[in-house]
Protein backbone atom coordinates (compact mmCIF):
# COMPACT_ATOMS: atom_id res chain seq x y z
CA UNK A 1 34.50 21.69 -2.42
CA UNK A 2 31.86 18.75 -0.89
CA UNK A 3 29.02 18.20 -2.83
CA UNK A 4 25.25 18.25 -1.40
CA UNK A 5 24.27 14.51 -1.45
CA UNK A 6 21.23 13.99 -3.88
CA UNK A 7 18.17 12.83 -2.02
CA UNK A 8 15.42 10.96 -4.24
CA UNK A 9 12.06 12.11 -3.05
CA UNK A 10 9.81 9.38 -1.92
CA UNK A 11 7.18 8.07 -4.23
CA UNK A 12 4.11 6.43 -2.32
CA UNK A 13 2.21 4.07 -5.07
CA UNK A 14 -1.79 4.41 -4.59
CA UNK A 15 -3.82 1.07 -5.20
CA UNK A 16 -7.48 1.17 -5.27
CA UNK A 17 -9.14 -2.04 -3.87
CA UNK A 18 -12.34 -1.06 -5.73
CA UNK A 19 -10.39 -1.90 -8.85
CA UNK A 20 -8.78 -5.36 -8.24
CA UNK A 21 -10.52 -8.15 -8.73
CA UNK A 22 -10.13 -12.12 -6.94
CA UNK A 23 -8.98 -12.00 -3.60
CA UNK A 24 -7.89 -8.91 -2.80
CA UNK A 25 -4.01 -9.41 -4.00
CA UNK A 26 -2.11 -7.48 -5.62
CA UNK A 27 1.62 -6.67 -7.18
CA UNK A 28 3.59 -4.22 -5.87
CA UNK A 29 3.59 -1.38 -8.77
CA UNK A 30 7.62 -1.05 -8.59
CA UNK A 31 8.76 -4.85 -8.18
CA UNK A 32 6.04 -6.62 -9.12
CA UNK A 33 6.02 -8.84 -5.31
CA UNK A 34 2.25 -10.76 -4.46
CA UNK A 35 0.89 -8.34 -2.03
CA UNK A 36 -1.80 -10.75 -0.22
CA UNK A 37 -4.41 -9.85 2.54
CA UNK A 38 -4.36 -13.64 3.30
CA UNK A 39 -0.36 -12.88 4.11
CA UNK A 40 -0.21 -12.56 7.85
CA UNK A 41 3.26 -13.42 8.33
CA UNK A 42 4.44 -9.74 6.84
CA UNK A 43 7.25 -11.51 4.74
CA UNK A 44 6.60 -9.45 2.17
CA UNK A 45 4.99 -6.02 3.27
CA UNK A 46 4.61 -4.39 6.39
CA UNK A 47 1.60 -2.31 7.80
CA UNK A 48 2.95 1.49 8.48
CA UNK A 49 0.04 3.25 9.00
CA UNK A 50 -4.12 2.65 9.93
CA UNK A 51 -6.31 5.29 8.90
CA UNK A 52 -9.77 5.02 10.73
CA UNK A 53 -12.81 7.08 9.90
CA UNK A 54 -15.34 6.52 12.69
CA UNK A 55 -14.78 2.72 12.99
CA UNK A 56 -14.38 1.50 9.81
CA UNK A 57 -11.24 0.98 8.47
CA UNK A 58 -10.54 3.77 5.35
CA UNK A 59 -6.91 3.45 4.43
CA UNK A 60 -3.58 1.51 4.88
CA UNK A 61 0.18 2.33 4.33
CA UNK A 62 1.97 -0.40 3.98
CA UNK A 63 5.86 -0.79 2.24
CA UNK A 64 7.26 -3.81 0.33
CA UNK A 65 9.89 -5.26 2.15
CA UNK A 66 11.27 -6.31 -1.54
CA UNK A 67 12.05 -2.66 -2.95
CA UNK A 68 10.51 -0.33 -0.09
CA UNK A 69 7.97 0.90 -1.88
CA UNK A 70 5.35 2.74 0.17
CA UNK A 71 1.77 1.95 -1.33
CA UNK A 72 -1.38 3.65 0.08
CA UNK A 73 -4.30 1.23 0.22
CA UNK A 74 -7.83 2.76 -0.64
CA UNK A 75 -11.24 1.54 -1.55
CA UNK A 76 -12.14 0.06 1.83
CA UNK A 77 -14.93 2.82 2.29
CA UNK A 78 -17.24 2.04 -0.43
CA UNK A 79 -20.30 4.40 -1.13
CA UNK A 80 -23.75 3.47 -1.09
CA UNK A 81 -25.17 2.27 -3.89
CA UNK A 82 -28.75 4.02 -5.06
């Protein structure tokens, strides 16, 4: 009898921009890799996915090209302070 191969489900990280403070990098939450907004050479992460709301930018998936992490990007919409 063949057994069903086991399929891990994928795990997408969230990071909160609002929350990191300096420049804007970050570590990957699985491996720990410098995840830079400076880095435009996508050595170690690449963009998957834009999210837009009107025209400001409101999310980004990218993935660590050290583990393959997926990690959702949020915190680019900030609200209004009163």
């Amino acid at each position: 009898m063949m057994k069903k191969a086991t399929t891990k489900k994928d795990v997408m990280y969230t990071v909160d921009l609002t929350k990191i403070d300096g420049d804007g990098a970050f570590p990957c939450p699985k491996c720990g890799a410098i995840i830079s907004p400076d880095d435009e050479s996508e050595e170690v992460y690449t963009i998957l996915e834009t999210k837009v709301k009107g025209d400001k930018l409101a999310e980004l998936i990218l993935m660590c090209k050290k583990c393959g992490s997926k990690i959702r990007l949020v915190g680019f919409l900030q609200q209004p302070k009163v």
